[in-house]
C-alpha atoms as a PDB file:
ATOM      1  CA  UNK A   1       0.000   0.000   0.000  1.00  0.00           C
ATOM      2  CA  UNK A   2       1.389   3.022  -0.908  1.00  0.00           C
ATOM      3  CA  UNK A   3       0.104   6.807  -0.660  1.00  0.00           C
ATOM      4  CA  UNK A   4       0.407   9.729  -2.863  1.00  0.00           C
ATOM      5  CA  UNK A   5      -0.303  13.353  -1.742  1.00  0.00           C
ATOM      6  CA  UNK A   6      -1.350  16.132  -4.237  1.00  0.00           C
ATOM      7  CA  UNK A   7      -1.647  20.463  -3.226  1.00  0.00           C
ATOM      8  CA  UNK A   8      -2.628  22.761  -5.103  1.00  0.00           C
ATOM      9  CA  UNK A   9      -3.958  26.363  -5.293  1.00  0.00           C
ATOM     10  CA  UNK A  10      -7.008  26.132  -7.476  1.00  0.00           C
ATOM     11  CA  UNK A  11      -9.243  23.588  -7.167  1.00  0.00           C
ATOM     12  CA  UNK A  12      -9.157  22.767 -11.285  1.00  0.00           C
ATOM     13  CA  UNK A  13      -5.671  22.615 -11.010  1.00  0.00           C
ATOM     14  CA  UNK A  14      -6.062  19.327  -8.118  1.00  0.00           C
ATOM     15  CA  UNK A  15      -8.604  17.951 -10.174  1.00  0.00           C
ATOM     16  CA  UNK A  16      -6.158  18.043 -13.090  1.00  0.00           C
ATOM     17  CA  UNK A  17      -3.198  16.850 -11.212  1.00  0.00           C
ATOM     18  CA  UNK A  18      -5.062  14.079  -9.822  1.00  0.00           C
ATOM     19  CA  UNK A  19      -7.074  13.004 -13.297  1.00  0.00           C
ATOM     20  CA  UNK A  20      -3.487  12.566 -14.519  1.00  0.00           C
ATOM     21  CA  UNK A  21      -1.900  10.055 -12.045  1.00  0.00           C
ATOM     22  CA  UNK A  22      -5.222   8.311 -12.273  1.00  0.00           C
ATOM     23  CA  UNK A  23      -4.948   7.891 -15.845  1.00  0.00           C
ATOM     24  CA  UNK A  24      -1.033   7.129 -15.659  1.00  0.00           C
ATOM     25  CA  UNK A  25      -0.808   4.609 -12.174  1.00  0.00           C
ATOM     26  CA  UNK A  26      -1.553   1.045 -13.030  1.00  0.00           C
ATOM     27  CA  UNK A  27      -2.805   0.622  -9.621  1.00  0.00           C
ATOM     28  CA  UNK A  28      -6.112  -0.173  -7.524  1.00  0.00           C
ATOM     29  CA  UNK A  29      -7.300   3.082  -5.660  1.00  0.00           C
ATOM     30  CA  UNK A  30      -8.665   2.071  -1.922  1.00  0.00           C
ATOM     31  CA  UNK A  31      -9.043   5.289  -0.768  1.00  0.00           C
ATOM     32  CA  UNK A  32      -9.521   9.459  -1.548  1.00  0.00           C
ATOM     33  CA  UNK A  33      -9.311  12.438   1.059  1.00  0.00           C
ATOM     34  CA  UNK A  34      -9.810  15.679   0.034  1.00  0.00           C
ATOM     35  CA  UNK A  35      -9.433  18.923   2.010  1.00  0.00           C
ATOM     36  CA  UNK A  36      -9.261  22.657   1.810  1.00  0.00           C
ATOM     37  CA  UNK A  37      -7.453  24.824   3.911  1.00  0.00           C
ATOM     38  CA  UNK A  38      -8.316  28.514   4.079  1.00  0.00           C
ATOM     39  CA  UNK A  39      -6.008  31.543   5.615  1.00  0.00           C
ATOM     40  CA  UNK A  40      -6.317  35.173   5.513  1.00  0.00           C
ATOM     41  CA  UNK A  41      -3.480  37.754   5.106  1.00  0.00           C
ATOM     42  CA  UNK A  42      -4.439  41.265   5.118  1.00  0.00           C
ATOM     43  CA  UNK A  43      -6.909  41.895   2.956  1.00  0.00           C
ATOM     44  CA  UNK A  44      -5.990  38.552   0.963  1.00  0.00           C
ATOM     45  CA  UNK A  45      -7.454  35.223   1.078  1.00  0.00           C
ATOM     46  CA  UNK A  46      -4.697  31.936   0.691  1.00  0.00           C
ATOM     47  CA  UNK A  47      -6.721  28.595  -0.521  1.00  0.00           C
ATOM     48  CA  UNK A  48      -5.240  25.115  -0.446  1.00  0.00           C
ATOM     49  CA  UNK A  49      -6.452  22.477  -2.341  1.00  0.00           C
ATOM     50  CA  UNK A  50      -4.782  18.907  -1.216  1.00  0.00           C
ATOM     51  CA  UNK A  51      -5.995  15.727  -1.348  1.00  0.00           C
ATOM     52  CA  UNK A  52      -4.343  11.826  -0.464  1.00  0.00           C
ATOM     53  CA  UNK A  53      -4.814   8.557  -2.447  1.00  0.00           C
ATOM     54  CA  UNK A  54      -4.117   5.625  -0.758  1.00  0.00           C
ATOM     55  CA  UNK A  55      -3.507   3.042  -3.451  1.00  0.00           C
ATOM     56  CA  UNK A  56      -2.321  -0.395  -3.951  1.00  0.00           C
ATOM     57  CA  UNK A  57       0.363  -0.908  -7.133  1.00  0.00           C
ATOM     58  CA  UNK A  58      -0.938  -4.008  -9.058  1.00  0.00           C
ATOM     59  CA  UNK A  59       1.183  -6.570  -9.824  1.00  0.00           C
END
């Protein structure tokens, strides 16, 4: 079992990133988290876009 963590700024771009080592793993995918992270600084608003696969590599 292996794990493979993805962060990005927009959420297209995550969707994206992940879409491609979906298409590209030759693996079995057991699990997804996804999470956003939100800070503020000044009058500015930071987003974070990360999500986790667990996966298993087929053999």
């Amino acid at each position: 079992m292996k794990v493979k963590v993805f962060d990005e700024s927009h959420e297209k771009d995550l969707e994206k990133t992940i879409n491609t080592f979906l298409v590209s793993t030759n693996s079995d995918i057991i699990d997804i988290k996804y999470n956003v992270a939100i800070a503020v600084s000044g009058e500015e608003q930071i987003y974070c876009f990360s999500a986790l696969i667990v996966y298993s590599p087929k053999e």
